[in-house]
Each structure stands twice: as C-alpha cells, then as structure tokens.
C-alpha atoms as a PDB file:
ATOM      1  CA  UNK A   1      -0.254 -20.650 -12.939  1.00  0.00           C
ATOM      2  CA  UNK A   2       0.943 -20.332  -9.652  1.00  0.00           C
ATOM      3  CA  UNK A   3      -0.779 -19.145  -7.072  1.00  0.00           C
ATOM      4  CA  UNK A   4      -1.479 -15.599  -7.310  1.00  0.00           C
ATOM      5  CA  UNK A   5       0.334 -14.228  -4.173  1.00  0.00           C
ATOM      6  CA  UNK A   6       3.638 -15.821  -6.026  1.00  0.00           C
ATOM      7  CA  UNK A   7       2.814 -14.755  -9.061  1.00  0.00           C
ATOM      8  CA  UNK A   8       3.039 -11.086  -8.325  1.00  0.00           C
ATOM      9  CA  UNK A   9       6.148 -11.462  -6.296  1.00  0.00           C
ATOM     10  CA  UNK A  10       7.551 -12.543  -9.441  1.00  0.00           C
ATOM     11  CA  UNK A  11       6.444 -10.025 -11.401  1.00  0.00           C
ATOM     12  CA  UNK A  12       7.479  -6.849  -8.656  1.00  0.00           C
ATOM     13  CA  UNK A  13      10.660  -8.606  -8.877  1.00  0.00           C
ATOM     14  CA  UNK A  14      10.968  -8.153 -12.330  1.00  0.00           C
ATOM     15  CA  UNK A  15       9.934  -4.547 -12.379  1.00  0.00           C
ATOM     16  CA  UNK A  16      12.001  -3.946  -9.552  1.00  0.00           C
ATOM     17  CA  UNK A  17      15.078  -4.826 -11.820  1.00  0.00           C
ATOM     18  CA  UNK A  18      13.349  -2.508 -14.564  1.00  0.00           C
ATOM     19  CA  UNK A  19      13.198   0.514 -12.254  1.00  0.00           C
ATOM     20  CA  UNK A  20      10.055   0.563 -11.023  1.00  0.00           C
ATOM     21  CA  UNK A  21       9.365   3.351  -9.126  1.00  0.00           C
ATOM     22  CA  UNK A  22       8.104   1.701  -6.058  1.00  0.00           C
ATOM     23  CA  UNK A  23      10.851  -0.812  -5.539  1.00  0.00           C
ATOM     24  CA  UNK A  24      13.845   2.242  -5.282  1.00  0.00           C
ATOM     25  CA  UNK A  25      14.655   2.750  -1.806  1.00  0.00           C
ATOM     26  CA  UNK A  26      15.544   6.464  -0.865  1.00  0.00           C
ATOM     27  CA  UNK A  27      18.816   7.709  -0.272  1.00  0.00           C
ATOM     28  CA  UNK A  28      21.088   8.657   2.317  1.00  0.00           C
ATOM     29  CA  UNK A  29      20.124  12.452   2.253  1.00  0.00           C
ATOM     30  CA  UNK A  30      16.437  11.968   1.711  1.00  0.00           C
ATOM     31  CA  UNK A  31      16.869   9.894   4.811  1.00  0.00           C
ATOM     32  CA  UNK A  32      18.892  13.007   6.842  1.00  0.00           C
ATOM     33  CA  UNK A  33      16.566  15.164   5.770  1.00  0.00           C
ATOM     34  CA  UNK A  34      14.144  13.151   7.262  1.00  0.00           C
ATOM     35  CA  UNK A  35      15.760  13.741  10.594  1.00  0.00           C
ATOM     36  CA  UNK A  36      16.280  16.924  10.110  1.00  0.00           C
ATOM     37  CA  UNK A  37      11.881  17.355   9.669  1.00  0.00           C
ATOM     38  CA  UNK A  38      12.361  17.840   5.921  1.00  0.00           C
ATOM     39  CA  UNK A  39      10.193  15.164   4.230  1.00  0.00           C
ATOM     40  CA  UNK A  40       6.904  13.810   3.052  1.00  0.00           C
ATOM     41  CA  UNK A  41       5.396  10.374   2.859  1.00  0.00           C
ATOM     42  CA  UNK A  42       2.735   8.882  -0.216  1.00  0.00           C
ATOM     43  CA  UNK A  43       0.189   6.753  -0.228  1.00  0.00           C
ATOM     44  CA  UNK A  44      -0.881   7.178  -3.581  1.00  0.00           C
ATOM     45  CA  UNK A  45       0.623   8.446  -6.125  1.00  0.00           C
ATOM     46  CA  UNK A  46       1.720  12.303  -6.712  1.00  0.00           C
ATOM     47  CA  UNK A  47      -0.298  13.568  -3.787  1.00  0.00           C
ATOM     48  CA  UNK A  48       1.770  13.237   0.070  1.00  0.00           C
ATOM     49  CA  UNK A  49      -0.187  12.631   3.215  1.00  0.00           C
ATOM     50  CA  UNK A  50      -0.715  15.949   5.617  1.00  0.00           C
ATOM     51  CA  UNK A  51       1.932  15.762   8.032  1.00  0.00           C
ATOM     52  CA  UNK A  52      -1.544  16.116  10.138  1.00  0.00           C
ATOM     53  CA  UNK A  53      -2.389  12.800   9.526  1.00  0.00           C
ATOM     54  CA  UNK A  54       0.990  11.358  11.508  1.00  0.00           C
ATOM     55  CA  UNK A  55       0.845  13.563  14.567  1.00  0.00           C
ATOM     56  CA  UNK A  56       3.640  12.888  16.592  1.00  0.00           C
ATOM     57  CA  UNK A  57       5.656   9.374  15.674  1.00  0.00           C
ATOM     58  CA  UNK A  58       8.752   9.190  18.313  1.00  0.00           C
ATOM     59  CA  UNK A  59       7.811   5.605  20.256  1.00  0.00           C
ATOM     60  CA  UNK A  60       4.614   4.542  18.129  1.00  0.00           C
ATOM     61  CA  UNK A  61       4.091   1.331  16.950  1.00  0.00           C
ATOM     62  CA  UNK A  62       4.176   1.252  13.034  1.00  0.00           C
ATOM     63  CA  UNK A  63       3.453  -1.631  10.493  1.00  0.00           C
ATOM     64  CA  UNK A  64       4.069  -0.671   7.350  1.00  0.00           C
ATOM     65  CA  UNK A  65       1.543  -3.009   5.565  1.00  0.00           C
ATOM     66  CA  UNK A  66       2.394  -4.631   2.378  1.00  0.00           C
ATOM     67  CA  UNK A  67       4.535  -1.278   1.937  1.00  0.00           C
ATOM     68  CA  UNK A  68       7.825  -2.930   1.378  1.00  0.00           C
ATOM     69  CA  UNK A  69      10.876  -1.374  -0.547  1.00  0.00           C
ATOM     70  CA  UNK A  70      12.874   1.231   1.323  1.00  0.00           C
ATOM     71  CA  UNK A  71      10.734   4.179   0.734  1.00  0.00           C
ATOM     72  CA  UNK A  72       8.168   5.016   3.758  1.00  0.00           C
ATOM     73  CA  UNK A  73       9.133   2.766   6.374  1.00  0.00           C
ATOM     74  CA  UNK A  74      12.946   4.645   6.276  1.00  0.00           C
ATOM     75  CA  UNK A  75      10.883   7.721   7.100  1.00  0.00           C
ATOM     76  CA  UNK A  76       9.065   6.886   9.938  1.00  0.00           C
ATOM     77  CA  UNK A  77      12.385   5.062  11.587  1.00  0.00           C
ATOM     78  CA  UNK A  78      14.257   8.539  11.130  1.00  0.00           C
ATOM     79  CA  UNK A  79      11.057  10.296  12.562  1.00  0.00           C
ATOM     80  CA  UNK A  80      11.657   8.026  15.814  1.00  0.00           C
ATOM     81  CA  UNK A  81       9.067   5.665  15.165  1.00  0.00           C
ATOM     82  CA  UNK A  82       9.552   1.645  16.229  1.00  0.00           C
ATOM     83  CA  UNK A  83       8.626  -0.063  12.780  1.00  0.00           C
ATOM     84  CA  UNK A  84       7.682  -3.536  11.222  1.00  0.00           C
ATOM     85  CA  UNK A  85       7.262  -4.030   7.982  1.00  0.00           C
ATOM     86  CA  UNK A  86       5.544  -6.861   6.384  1.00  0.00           C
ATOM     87  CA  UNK A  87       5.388  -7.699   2.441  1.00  0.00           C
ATOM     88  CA  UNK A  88       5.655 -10.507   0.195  1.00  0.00           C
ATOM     89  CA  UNK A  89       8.166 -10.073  -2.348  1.00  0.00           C
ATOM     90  CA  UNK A  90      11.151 -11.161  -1.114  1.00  0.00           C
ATOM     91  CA  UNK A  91      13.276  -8.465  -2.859  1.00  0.00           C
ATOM     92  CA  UNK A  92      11.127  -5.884  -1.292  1.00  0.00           C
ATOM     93  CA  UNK A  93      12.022  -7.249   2.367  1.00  0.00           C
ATOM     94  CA  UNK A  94      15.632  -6.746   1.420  1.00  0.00           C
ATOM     95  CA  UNK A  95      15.358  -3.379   0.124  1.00  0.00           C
ATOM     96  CA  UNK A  96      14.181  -2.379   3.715  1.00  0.00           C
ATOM     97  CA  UNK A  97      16.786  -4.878   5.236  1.00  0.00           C
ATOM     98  CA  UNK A  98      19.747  -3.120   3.165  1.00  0.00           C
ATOM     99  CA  UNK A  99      18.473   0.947   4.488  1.00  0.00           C
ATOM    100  CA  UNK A 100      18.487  -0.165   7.939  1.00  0.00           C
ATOM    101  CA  UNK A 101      21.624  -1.391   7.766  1.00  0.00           C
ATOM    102  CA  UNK A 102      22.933   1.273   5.696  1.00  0.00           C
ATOM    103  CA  UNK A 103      21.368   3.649   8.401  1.00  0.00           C
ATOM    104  CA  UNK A 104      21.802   1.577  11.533  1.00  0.00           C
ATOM    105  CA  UNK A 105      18.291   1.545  12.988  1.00  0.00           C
ATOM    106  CA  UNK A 106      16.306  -1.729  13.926  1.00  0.00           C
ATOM    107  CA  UNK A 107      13.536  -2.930  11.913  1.00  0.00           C
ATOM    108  CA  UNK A 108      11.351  -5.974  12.503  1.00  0.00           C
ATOM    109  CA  UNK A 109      11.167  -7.419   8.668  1.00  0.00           C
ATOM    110  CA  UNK A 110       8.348 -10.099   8.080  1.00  0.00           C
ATOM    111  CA  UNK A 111       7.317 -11.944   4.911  1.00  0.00           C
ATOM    112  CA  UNK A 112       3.796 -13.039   4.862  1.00  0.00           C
ATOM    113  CA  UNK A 113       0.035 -12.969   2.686  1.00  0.00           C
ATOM    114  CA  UNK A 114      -2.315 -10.024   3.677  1.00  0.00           C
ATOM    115  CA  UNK A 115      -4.735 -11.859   2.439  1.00  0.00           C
ATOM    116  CA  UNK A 116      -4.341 -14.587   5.587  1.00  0.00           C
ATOM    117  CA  UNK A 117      -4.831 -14.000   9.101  1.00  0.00           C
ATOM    118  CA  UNK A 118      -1.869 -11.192   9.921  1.00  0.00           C
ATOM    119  CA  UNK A 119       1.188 -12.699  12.310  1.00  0.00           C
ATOM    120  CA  UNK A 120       0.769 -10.442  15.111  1.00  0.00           C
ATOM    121  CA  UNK A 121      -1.022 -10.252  18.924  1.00  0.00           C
ATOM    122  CA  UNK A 122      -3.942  -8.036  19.392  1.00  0.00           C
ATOM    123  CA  UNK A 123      -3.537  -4.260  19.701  1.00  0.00           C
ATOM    124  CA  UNK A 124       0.156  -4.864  18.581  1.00  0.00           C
ATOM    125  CA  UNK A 125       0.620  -1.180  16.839  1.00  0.00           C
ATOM    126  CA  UNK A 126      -0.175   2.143  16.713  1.00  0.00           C
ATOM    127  CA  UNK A 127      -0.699   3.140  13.348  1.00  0.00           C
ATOM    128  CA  UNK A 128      -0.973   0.914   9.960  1.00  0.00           C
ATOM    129  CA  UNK A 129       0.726   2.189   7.084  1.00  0.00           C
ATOM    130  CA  UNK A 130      -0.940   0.472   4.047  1.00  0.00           C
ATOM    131  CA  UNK A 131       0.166   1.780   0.925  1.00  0.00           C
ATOM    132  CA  UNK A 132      -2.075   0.877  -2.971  1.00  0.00           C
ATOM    133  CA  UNK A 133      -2.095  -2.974  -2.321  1.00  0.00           C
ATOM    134  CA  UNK A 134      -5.302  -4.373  -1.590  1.00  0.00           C
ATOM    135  CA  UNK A 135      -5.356  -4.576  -5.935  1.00  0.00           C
ATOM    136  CA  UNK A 136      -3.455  -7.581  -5.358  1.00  0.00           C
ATOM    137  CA  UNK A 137      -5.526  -9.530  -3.113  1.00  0.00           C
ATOM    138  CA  UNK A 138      -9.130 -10.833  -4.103  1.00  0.00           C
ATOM    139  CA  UNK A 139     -10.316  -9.778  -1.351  1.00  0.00           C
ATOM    140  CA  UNK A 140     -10.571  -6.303   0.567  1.00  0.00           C
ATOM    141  CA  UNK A 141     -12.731  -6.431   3.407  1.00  0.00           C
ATOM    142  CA  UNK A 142     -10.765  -9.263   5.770  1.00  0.00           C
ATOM    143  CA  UNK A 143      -7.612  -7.018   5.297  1.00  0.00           C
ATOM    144  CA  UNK A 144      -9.494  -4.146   7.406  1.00  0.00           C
ATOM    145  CA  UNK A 145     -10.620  -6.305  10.266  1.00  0.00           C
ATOM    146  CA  UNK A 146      -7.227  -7.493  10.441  1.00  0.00           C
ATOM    147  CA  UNK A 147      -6.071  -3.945  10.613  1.00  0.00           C
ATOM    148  CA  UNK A 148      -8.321  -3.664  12.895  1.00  0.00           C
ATOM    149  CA  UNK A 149      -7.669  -6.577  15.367  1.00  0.00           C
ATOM    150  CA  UNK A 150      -3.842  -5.531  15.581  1.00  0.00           C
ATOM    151  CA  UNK A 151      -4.283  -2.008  16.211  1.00  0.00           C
ATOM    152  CA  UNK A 152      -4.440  -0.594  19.661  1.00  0.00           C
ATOM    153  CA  UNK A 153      -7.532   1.648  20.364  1.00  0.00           C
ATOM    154  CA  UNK A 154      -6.957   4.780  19.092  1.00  0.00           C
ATOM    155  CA  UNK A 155      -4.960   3.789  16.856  1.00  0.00           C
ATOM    156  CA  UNK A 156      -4.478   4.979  13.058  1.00  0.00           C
ATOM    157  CA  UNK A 157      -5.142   3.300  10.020  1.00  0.00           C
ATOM    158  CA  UNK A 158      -3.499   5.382   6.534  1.00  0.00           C
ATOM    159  CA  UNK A 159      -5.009   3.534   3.609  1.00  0.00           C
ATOM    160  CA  UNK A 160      -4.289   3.773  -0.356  1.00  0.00           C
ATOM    161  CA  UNK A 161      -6.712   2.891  -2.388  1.00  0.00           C
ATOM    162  CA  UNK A 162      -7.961   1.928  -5.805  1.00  0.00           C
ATOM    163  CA  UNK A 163     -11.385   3.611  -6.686  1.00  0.00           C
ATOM    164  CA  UNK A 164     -11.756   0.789  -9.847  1.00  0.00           C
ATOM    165  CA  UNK A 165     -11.232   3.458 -12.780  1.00  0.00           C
ATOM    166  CA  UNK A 166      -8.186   2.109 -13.753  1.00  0.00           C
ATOM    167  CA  UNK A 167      -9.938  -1.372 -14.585  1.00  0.00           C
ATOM    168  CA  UNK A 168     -12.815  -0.627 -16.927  1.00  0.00           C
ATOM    169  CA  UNK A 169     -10.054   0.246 -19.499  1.00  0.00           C
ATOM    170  CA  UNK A 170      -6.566  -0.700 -20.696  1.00  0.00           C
ATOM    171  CA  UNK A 171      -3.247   0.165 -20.522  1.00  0.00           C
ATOM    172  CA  UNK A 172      -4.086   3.241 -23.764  1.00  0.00           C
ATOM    173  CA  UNK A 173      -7.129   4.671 -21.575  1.00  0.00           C
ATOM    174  CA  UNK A 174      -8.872   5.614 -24.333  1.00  0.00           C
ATOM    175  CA  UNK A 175     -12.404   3.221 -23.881  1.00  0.00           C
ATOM    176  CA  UNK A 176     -14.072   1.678 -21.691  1.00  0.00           C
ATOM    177  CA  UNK A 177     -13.312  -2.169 -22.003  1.00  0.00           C
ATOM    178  CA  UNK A 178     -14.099  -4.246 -19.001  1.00  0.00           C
ATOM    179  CA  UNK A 179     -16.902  -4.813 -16.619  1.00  0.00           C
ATOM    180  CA  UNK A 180     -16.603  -5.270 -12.793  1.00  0.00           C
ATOM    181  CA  UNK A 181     -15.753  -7.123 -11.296  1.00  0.00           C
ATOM    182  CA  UNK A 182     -11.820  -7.448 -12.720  1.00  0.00           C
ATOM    183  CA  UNK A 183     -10.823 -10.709 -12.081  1.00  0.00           C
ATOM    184  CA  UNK A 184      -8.785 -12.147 -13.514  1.00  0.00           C
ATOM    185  CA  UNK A 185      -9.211 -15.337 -12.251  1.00  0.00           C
ATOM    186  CA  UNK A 186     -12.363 -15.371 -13.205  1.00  0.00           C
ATOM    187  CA  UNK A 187     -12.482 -14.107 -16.677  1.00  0.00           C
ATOM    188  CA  UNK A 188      -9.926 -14.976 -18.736  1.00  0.00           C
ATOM    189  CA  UNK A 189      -9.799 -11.816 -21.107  1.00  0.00           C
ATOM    190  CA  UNK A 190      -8.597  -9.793 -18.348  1.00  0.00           C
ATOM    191  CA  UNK A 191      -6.426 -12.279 -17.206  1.00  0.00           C
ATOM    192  CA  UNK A 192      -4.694 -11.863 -21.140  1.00  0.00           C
ATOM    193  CA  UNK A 193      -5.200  -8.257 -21.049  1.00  0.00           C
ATOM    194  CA  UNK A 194      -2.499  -8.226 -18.091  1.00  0.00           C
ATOM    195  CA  UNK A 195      -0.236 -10.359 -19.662  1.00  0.00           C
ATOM    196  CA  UNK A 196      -0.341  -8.453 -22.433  1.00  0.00           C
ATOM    197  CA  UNK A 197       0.380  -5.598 -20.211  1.00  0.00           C
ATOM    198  CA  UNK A 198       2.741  -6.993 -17.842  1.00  0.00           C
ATOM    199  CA  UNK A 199       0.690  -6.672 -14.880  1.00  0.00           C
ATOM    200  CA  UNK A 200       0.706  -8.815 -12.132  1.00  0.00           C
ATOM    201  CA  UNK A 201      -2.857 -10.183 -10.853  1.00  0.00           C
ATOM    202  CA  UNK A 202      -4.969  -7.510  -9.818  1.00  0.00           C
ATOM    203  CA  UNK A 203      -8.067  -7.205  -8.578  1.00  0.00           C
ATOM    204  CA  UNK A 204     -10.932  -4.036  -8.670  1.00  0.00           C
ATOM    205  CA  UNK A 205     -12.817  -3.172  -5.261  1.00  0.00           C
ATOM    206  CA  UNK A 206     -15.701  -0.975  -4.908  1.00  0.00           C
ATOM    207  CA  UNK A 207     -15.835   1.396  -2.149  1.00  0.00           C
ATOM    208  CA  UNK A 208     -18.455  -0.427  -0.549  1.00  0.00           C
ATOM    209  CA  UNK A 209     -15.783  -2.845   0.132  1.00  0.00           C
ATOM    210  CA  UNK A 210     -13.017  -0.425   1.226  1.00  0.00           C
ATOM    211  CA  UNK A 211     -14.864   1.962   2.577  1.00  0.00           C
ATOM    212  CA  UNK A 212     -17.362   0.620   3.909  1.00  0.00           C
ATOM    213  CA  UNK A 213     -15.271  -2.513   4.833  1.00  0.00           C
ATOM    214  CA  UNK A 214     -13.308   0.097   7.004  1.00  0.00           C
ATOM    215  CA  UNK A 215     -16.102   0.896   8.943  1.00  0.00           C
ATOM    216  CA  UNK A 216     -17.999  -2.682   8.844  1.00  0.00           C
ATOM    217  CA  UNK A 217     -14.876  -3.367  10.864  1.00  0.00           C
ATOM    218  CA  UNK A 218     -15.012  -1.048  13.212  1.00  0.00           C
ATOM    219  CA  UNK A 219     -13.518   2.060  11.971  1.00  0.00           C
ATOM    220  CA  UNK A 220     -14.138   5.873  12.070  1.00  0.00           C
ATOM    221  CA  UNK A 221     -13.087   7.577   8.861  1.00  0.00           C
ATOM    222  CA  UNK A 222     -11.921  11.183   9.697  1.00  0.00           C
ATOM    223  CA  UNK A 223     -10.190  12.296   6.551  1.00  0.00           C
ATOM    224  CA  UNK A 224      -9.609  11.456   2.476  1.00  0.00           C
ATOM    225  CA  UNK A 225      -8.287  12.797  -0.840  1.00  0.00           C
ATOM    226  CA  UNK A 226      -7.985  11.851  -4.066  1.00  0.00           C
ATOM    227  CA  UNK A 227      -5.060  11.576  -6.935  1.00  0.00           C
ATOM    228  CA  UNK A 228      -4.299  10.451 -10.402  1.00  0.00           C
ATOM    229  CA  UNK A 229      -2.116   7.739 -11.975  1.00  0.00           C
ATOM    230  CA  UNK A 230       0.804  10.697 -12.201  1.00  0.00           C
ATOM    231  CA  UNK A 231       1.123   9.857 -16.260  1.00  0.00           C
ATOM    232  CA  UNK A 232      -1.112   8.808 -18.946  1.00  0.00           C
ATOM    233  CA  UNK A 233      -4.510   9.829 -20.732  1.00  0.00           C
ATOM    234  CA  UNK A 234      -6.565   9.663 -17.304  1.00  0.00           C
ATOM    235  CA  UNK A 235      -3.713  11.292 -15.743  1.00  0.00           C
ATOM    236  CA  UNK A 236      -3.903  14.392 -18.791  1.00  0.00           C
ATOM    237  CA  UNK A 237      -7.845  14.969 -17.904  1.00  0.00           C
ATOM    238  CA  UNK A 238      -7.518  14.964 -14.290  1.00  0.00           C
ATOM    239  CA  UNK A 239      -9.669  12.011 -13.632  1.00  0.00           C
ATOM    240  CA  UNK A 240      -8.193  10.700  -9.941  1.00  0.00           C
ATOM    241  CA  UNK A 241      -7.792   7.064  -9.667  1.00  0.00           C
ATOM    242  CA  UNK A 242      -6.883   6.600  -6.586  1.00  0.00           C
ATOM    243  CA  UNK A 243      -7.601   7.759  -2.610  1.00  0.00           C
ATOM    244  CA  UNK A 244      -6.436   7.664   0.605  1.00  0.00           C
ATOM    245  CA  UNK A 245      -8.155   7.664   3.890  1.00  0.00           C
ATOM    246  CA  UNK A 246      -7.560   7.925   7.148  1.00  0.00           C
ATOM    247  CA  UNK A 247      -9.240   6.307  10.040  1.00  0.00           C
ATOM    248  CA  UNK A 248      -9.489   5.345  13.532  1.00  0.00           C
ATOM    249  CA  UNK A 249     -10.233   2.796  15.874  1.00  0.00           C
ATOM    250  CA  UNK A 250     -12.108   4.481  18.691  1.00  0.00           C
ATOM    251  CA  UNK A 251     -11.313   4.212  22.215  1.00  0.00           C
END
C-alpha cells in the first residue's frame, strides 16, 4: 500500500469525480450572497457554526486546515477575510484555485501532511478553520499543538470532530462490530472492512485525545455542539456522530 496520506488523496479524488459532497465547490450566487451577509459555514455535517463563533472576519488571518474544496474558504474571502488554505489532495487545492479565480480574490494555496510539522512561522493566523479531518491522520493530539504554535494569542481554533461512533460499526449501522482503537493499519479486518466500503484510511480518536489534546496544548474551550451523519440508521435515531468546538488561545 502506499503510504496512507497518498492513499486517501487517491481515494477523495475518486469520490470527488463521483460527487461527493465535500469536493463541490459553491457557486457564483452562494458566493454573492456571501457578500451580501447571507450565508452559513459547516464543520460537521447538517448543523452550521453560530455566526457567533466568527465575530468579525474583514483583515483576519484564516487557515483553512485540511478544509480544501471550494466550499468554506470562498466564504470567509467574500466575508473580507485574508485566507490560506492547506490540504493534501491535489484536486482539492484546485477546486479552491479555480473559485478564486472565478471570483478574483487572492488565496495562498498550500499542499502539505497535517500530520507533519505545519509550513508556517509562529502566531501566523488568526483563526484555524479545521473541518472533520483528523479521521485521516493516526494521530490527533500533534495536530492541536500545531494549531496552536501558528495561531496568534487570542486567536480561534473551529474544530470538527469525530466522537468514534461511526467506527464500532459498519457501513449498515445495525451492530456493533469493531473495537477501538480503528486502525486500520493495525488490524487488518478493518483495514478490509474499508475496502469493502470504499473508505479511505481512517482512524477513531477518543475525546481524551481531541479534547483534551486541545487543552494539553494550550487551549481554552468556550463552546461545542453536536450532529449526525445527515443519512443512515444512526442518522434515523438521532444518535450524533460528530462535534465541533471552539477554542482559544489565551492572551
């Protein structure tokens, strides 16, 4: 196999050319709506962040972590905000290259590994934009010091996350089939179980090691909420996979 990181770009490529729904950049009018004050943002989901969360974008710093593909980094350019975006998959990059072209503002574009040391100064931003990714890296907690070395103080860090539901069971949802940690690396049932499923390589985290690796490095959490999967069984009984948190590092 290749190595991991490659192997998923590989795979979002492919499911960008099946439609996936997080490799379709928005539109023209969703993007002059934007402008106009009309529009939300997700981390997760079905659920958008509270505009509360943002506070006022014109001149911040943004890095839109691993949160390639045209979709939230389009928003915070028409809300005035200075953005870089970093991301591995190639065809994500050029999804964000093609709307800021298409819509004539500047974006600093960067391919690179979350899971390595991040390609920026110290205090380089003021808020991190970081989308459900940290599946796709082994491991969680070096992300958030990263986040945490590149953000000036007082600086915001928006984080989607997987709470590890989505693991113990399969693509049907109906029972309970794997222990944690998923690895697939590791344990080679999973790693046929997402072959089977045409998943990339994924990875569960506990909250000790998002939350509390958000705070080991420094953070203050101020704020979360939880969603669902927006289809399927878990989806039908309200069970929420996923959350998103906000946090800050303190002056």
């Amino acid at each position: 196999m290749d190595k991991y990181q490659d192997f998923n770009a590989k795979t979002i490529a492919a499911w960008i050319k099946e439609g996936w729904q997080w490799g379709r950049p928005i539109d023209h009018e969703t993007y002059l709506r934007a402008q106009r004050g009309e529009w939300d943002i997700m981390l997760t989901p079905t659920r958008p962040v509270p505009h509360e969360w943002f506070g006022d974008l014109k001149g911040k710093r943004v890095l839109g972590l691993a949160s390639g593909g045209g979709q939230q980094m389009p928003i915070f350019a028409a809300l005035g905000a200075l953005c870089t975006v970093f991301d591995y998959t190639p065809e994500q990059l050029e999804s964000e290259r093609m709307v800021a072209t298409r819509e004539h503002y500047e974006m600093e574009i960067v391919r690179g590994d979350m899971s390595q040391r991040l390609p920026f100064d110290d205090e380089s931003f003021d808020m991190i934009f970081f989308p459900v990714s940290n599946v796709y890296v082994r491991e969680a907690k070096p992300v958030f010091l990263e986040c945490f070395r590149v953000l000036a103080k007082g600086g915001i860090l928006l984080s989607g996350l997987d709470n590890g539901i989505n693991f113990i069971t399969d693509g049907e949802e109906k029972e309970i089939k794997n222990h944690f940690p998923f690895d697939p690396l590791l344990n080679r049932d999973q790693l046929i179980q997402l072959e089977k499923e045409d998943g990339g390589i994924e990875f569960s985290h506990t909250l000790e090691e998002q939350i509390g690796g958000q705070l080991e490095a420094g953070f203050a959490l101020t704020d979360l909420y939880e969603d669902t999967n927006g289809e399927g069984r878990l989806h039908e009984l309200r069970i929420p996979t996923f959350f998103a948190t906000r946090a800050i590092k303190a002056k």
